[in-house]
N, C-alpha and C. Protein backbone atom coordinates (compact mmCIF):
# COMPACT_ATOMS: atom_id res chain seq x y z
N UNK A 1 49.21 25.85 38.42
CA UNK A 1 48.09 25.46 39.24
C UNK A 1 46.78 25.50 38.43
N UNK A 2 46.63 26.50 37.60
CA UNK A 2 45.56 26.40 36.89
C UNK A 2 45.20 25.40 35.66
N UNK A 3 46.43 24.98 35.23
CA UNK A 3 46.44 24.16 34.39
C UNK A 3 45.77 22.63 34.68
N UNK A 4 45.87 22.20 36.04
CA UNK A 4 46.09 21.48 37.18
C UNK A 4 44.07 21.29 37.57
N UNK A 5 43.60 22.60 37.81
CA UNK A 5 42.26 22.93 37.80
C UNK A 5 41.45 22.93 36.56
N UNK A 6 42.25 23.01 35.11
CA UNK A 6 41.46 22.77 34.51
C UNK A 6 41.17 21.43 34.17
N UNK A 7 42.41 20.50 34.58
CA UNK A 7 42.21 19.10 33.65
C UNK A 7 41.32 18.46 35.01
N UNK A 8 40.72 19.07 35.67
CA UNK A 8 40.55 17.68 36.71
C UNK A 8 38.90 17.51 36.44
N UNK A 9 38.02 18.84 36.40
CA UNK A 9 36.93 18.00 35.60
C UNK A 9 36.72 17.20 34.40
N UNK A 10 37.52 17.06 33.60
CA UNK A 10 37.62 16.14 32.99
C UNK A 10 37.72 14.70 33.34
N UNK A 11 39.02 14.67 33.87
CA UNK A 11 38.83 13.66 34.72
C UNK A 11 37.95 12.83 35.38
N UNK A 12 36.81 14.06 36.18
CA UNK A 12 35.49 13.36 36.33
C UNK A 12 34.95 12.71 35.68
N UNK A 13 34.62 13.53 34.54
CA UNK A 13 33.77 12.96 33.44
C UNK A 13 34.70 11.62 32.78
N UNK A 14 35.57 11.14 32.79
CA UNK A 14 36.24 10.17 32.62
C UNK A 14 35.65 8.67 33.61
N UNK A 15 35.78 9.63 34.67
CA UNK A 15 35.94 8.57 35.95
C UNK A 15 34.12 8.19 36.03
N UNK A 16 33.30 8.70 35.76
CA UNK A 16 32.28 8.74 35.60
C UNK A 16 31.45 7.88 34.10
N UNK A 17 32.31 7.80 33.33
CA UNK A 17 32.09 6.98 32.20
C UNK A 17 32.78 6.18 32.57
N UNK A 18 33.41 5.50 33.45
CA UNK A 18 34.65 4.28 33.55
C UNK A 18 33.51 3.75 34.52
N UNK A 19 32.97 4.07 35.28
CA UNK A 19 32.45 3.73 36.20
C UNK A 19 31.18 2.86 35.87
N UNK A 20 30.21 3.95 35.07
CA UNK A 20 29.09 3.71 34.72
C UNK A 20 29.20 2.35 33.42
N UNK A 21 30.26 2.46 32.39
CA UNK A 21 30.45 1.00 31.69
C UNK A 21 31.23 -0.26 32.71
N UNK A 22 31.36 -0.09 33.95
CA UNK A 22 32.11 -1.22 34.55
C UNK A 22 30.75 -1.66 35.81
N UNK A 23 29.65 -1.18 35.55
CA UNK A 23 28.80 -1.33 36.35
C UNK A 23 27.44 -1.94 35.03
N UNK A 24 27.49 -1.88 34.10
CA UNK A 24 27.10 -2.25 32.90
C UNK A 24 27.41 -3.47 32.60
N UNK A 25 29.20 -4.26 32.68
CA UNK A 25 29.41 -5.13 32.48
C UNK A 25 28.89 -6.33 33.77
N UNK A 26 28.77 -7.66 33.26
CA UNK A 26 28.90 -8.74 33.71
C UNK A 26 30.53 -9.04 34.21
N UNK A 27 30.45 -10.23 35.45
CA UNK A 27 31.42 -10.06 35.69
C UNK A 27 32.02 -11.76 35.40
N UNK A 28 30.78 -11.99 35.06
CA UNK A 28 30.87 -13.58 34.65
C UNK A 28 29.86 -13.80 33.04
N UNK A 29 30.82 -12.67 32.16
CA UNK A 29 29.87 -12.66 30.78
C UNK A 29 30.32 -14.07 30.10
N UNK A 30 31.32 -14.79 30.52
CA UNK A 30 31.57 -15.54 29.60
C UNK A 30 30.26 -16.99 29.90
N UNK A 31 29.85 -16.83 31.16
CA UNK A 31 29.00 -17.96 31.63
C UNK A 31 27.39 -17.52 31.72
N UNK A 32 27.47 -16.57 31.06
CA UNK A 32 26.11 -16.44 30.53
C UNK A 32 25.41 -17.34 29.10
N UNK A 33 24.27 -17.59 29.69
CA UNK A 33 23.23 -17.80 28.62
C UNK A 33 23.70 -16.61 27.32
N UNK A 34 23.47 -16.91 25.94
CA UNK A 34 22.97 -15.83 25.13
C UNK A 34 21.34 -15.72 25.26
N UNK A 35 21.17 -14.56 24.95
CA UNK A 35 19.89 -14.27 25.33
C UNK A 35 18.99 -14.53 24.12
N UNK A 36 17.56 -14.97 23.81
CA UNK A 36 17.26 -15.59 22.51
C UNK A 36 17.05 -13.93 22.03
N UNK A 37 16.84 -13.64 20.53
CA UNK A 37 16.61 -12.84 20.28
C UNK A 37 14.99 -12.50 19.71
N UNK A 38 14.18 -11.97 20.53
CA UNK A 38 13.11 -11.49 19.69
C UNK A 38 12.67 -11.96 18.29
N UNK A 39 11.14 -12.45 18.25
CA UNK A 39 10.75 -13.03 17.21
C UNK A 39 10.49 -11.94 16.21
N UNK A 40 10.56 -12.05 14.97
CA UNK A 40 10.59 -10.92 13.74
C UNK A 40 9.28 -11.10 13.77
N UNK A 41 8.42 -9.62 13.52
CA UNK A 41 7.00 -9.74 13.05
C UNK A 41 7.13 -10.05 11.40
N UNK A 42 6.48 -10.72 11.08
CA UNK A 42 5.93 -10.73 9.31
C UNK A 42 5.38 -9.66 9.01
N UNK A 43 5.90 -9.59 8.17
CA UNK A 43 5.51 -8.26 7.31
C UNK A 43 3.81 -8.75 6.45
N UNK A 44 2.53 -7.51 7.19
CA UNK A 44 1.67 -7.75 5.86
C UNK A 44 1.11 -7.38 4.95
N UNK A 45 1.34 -8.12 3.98
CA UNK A 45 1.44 -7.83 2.65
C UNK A 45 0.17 -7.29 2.58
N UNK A 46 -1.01 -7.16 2.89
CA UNK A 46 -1.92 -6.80 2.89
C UNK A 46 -2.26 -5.41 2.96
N UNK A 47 -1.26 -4.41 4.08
CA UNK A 47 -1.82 -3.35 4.14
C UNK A 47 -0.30 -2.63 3.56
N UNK A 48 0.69 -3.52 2.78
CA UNK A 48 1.55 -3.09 1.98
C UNK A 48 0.98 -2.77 0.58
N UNK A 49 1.28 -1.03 0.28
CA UNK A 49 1.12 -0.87 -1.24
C UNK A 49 1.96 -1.49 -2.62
N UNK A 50 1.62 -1.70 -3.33
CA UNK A 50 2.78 -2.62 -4.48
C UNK A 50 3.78 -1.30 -4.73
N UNK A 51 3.41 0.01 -4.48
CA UNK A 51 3.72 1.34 -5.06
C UNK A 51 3.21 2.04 -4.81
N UNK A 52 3.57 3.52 -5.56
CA UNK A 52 2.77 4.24 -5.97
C UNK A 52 2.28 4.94 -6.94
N UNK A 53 1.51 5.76 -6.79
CA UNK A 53 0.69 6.29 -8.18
C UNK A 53 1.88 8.26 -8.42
N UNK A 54 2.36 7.71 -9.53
CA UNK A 54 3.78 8.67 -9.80
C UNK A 54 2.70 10.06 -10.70
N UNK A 55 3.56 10.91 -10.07
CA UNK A 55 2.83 12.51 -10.23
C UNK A 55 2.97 12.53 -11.51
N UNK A 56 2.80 13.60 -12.33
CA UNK A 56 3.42 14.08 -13.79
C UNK A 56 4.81 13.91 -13.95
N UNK A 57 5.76 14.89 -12.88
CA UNK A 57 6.95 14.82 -12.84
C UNK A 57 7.82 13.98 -12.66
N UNK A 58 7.10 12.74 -12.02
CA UNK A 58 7.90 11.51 -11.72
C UNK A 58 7.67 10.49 -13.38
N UNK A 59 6.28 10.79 -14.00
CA UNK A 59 5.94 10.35 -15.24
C UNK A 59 7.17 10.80 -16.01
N UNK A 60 7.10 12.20 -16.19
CA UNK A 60 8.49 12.90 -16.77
C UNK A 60 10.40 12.50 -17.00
N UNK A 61 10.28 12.13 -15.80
CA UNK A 61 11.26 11.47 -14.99
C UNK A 61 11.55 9.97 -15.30
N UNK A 62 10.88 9.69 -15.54
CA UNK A 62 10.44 7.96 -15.95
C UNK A 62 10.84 7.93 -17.55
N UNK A 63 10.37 8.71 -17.95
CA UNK A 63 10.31 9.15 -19.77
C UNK A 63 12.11 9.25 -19.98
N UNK A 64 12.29 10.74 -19.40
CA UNK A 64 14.08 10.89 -19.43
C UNK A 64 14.92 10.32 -19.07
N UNK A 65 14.50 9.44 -17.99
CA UNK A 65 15.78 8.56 -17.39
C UNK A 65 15.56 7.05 -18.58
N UNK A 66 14.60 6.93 -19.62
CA UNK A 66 14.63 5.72 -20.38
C UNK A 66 14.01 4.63 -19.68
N UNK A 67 13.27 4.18 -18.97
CA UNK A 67 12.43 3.55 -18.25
C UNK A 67 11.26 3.14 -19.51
N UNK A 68 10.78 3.86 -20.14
CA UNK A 68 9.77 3.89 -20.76
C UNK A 68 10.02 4.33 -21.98
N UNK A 69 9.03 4.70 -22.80
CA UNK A 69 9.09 5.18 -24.45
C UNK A 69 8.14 6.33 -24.38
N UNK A 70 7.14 5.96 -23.86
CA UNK A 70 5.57 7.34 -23.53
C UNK A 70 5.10 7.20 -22.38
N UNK A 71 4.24 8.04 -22.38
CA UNK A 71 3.50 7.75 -21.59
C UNK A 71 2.44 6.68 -21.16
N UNK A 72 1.88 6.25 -21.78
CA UNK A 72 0.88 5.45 -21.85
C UNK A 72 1.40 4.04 -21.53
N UNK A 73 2.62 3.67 -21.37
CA UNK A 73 3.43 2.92 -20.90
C UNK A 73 3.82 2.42 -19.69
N UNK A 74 3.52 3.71 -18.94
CA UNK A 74 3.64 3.66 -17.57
C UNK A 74 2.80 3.02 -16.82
N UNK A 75 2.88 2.39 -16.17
CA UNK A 75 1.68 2.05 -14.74
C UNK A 75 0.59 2.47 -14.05
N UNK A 76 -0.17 2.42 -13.66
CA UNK A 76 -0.75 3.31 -13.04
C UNK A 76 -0.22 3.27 -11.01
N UNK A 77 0.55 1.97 -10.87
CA UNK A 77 1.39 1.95 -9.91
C UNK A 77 3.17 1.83 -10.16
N UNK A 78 4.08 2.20 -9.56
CA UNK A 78 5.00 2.35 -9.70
C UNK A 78 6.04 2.28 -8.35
N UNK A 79 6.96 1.21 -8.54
CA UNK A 79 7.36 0.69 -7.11
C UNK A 79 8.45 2.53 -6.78
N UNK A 80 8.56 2.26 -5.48
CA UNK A 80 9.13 3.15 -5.04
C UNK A 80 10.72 3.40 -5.38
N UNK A 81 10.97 2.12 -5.63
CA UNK A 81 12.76 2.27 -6.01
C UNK A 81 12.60 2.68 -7.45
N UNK A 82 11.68 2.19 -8.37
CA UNK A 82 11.85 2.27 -9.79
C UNK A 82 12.04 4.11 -9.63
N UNK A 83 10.79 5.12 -9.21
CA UNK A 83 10.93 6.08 -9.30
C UNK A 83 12.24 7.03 -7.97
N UNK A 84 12.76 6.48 -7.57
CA UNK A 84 13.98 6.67 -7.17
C UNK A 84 15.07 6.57 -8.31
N UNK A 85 15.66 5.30 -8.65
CA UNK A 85 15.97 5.55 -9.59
C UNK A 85 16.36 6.14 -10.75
N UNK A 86 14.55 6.20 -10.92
CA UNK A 86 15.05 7.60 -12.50
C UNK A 86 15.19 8.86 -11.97
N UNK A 87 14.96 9.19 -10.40
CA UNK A 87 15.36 10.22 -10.40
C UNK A 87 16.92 10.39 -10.16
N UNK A 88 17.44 9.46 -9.91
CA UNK A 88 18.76 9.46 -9.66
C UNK A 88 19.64 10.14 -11.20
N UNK A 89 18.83 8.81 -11.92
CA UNK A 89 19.42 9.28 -13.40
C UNK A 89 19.01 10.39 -13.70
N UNK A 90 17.73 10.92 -13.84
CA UNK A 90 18.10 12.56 -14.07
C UNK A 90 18.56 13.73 -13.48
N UNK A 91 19.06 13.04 -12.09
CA UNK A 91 19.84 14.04 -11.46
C UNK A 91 21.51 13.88 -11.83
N UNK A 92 21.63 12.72 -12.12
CA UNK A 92 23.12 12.57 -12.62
C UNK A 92 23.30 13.21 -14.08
N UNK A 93 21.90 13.20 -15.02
CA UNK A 93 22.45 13.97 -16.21
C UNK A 93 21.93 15.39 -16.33
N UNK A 94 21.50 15.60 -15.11
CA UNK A 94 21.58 17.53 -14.66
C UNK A 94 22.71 17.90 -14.59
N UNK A 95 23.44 17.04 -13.96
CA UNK A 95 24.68 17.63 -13.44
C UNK A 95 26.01 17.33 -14.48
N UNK A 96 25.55 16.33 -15.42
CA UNK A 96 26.60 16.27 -16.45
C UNK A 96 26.45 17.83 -17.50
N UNK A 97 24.76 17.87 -17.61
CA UNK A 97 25.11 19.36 -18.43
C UNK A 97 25.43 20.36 -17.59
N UNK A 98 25.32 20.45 -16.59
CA UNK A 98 25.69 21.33 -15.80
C UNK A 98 27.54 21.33 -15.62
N UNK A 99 27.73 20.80 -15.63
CA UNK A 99 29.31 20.41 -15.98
C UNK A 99 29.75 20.98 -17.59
N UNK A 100 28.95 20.64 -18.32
CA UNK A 100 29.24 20.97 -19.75
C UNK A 100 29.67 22.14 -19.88
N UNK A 101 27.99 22.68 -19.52
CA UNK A 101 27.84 24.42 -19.72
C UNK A 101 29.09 25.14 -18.77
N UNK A 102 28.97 24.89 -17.54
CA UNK A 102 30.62 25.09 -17.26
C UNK A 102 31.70 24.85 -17.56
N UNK A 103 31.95 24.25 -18.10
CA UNK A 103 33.50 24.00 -19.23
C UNK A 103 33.44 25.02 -20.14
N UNK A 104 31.91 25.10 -21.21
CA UNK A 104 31.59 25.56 -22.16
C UNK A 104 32.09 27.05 -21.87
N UNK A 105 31.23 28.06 -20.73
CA UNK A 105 31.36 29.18 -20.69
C UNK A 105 32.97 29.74 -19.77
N UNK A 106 33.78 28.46 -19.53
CA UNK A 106 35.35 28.87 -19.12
C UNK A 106 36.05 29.31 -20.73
N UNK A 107 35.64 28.44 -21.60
CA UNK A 107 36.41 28.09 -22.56
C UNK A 107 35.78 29.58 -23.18
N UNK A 108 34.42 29.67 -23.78
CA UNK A 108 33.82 31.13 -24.37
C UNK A 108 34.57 32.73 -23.78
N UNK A 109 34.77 32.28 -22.42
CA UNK A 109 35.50 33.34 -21.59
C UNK A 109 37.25 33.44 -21.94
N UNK A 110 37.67 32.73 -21.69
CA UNK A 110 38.88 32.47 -22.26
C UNK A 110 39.52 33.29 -23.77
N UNK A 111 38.67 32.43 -24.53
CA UNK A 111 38.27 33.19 -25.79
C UNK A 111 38.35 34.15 -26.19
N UNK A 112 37.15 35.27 -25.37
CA UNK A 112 36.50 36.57 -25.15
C UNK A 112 37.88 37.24 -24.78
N UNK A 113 38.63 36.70 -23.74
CA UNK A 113 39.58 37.19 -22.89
C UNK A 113 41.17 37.71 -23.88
N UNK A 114 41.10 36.45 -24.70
CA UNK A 114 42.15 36.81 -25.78
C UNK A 114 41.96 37.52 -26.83
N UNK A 115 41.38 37.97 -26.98
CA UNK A 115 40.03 38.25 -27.90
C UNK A 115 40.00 40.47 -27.38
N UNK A 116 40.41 40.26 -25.82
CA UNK A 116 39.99 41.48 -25.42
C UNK A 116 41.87 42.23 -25.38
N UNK A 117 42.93 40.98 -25.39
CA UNK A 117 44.00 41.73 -25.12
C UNK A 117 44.55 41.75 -26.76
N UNK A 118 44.46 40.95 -27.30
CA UNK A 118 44.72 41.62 -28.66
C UNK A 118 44.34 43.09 -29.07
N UNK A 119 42.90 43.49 -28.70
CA UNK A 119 42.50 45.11 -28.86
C UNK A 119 43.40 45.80 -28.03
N UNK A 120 44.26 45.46 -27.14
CA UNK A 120 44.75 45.89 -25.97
C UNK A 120 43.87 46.28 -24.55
N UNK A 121 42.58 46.06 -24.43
CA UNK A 121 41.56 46.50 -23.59
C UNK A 121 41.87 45.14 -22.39
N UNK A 122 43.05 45.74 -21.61
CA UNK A 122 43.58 44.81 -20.52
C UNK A 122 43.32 45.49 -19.47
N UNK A 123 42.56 44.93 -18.38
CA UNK A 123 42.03 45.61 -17.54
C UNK A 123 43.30 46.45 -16.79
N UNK A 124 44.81 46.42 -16.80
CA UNK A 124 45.74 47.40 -16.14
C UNK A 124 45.29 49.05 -17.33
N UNK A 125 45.37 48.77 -18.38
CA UNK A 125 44.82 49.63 -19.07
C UNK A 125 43.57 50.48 -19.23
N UNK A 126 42.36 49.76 -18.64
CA UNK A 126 40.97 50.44 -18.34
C UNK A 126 41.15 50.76 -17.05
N UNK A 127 41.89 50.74 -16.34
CA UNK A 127 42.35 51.37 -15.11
C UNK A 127 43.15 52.14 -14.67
N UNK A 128 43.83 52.81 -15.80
CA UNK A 128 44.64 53.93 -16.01
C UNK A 128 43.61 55.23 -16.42
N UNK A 129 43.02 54.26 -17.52
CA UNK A 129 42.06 55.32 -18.53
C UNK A 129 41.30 55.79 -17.69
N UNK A 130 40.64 55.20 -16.64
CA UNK A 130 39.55 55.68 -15.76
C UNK A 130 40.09 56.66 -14.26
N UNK A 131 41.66 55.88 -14.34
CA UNK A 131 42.34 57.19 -13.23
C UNK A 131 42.76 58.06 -13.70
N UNK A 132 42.88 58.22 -14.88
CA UNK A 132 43.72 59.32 -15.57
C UNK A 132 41.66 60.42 -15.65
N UNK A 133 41.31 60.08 -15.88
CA UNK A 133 39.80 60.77 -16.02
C UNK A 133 39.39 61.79 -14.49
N UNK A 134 39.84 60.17 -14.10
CA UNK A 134 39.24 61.02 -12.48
C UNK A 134 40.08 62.01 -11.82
N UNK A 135 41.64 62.02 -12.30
CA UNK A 135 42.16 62.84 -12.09
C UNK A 135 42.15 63.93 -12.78
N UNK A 136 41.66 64.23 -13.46
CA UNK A 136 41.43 65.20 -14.48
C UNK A 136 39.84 66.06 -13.91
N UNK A 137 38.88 65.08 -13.90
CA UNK A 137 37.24 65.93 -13.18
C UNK A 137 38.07 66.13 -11.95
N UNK A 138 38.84 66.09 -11.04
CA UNK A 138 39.86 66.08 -10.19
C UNK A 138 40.74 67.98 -9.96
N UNK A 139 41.23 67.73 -11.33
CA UNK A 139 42.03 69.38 -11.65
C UNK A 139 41.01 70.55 -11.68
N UNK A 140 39.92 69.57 -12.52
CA UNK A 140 38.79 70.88 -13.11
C UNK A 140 38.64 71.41 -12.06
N UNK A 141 37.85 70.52 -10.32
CA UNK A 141 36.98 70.89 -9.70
C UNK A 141 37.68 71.78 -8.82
N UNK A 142 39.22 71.63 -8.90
CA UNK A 142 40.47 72.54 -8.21
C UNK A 142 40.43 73.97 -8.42
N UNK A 143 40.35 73.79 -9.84
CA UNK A 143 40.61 74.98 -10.21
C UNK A 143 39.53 76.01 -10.65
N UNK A 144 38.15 75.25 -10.38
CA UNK A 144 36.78 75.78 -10.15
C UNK A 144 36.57 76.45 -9.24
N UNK A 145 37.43 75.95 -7.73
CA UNK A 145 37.38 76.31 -6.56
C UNK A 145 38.07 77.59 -6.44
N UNK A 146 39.09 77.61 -7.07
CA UNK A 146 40.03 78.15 -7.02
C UNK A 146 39.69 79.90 -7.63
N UNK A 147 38.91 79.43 -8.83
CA UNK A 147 38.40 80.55 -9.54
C UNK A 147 37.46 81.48 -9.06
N UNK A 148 36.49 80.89 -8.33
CA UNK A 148 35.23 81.35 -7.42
C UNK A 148 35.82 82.60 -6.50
N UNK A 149 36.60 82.39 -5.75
CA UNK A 149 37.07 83.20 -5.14
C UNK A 149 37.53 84.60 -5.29
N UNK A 150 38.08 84.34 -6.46
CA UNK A 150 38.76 85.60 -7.54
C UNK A 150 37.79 86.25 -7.57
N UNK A 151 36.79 85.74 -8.76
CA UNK A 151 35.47 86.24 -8.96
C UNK A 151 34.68 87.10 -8.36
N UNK A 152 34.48 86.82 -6.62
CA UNK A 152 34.17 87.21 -5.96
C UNK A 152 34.55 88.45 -5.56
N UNK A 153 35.73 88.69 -5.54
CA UNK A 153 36.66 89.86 -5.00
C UNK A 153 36.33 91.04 -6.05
C-alpha cells in the first residue's frame, strides 16, 4: 500500500505536465501561418570598441604566446579574441610544463626510491627500527616503575 502512495504524486506531476504541454499545443498546427520572425537590430559600429587597451600581463601574454617579437609592437588596441587567444596558448604551455615537472619528479622519485632500497632503508625496515625503540623506552619505563617502589620501602 505504501508503495502505491508513494508513486501517485508523481503521477500528478506527470499528469500536470501532460496537461499543461497539450494545452500549449495547437490543434490545427499544421494550418497555421508561420509566424514572421522579428527584425534583427544592426549592430552600431559606432558605439562598438575595435578592442581593447591590453594590461601589462596581457602585453606579456601576447609576447609568450608569439603574437609579437616586443613590445613596442603591440597596439595600443587589441581585439578581444586576439588576447583570448594568447591566453589560451599560455595556458596550454603552463600545463605542458606542468606535465613535465610531473613526469620529471615521478621519475627523480623513482630513482631516489631505488637508490633508498639498495642501502636497504625500506620503509618495512624503518618500521621495525622505530618499534623495536619504542619498545625498548617501553621496558625502561616498566622497570622504572617497577623500581620506585622498592626504593621506597
Amino acid at each position: 500500500m505504501n508503495f502505491v502512495r508513494s508513486r501517485l504524486p508523481v503521477r500528478t506531476i506527470f499528469g500536470q505536465r501532460y496537461r499543461q504541454a497539450t494545452e500549449s499545443w495547437s490543434h490545427r498546427g499544421m494550418c497555421n501561418k508561420p509566424q514572421p520572425a522579428p527584425p534583427a537590430q544592426a549592430a552600431h559600429d559606432g558605439f562598438r570598441m575595435p578592442g581593447s587597451r591590453p594590461s601589462d600581463l596581457d602585453k606579456k601574454m601576447l609576447i609568450w604566446s608569439g603574437r609579437f617579437k616586443t613590445r613596442d609592437q603591440i597596439p595600443e588596441f587589441v581585439s578581444h579574441e586576439m588576447i583570448d587567444a594568447a591566453r589560451t596558448k599560455v595556458r596550454v604551455k603552463a600545463c605542458y610544463l606542468m606535465m613535465a615537472a610531473t613526469i620529471g619528479a615521478c621519475v627523480v622519485m623513482a630513482i631516489l626510491g631505488k637508490r633508498a632500497a639498495g642501502r636497504n632503508e625500506t620503509l618495512m625496515v624503518i618500521n621495525m627500527e622505530k618499534k623495536a625503540k619504542w619498545k625498548e623506552e617501553y621496558n625502561k619505563d616498566v622497570e622504572a616503575a617497577i623500581a620506585l617502589p622498592e626504593k621506597a620501602q
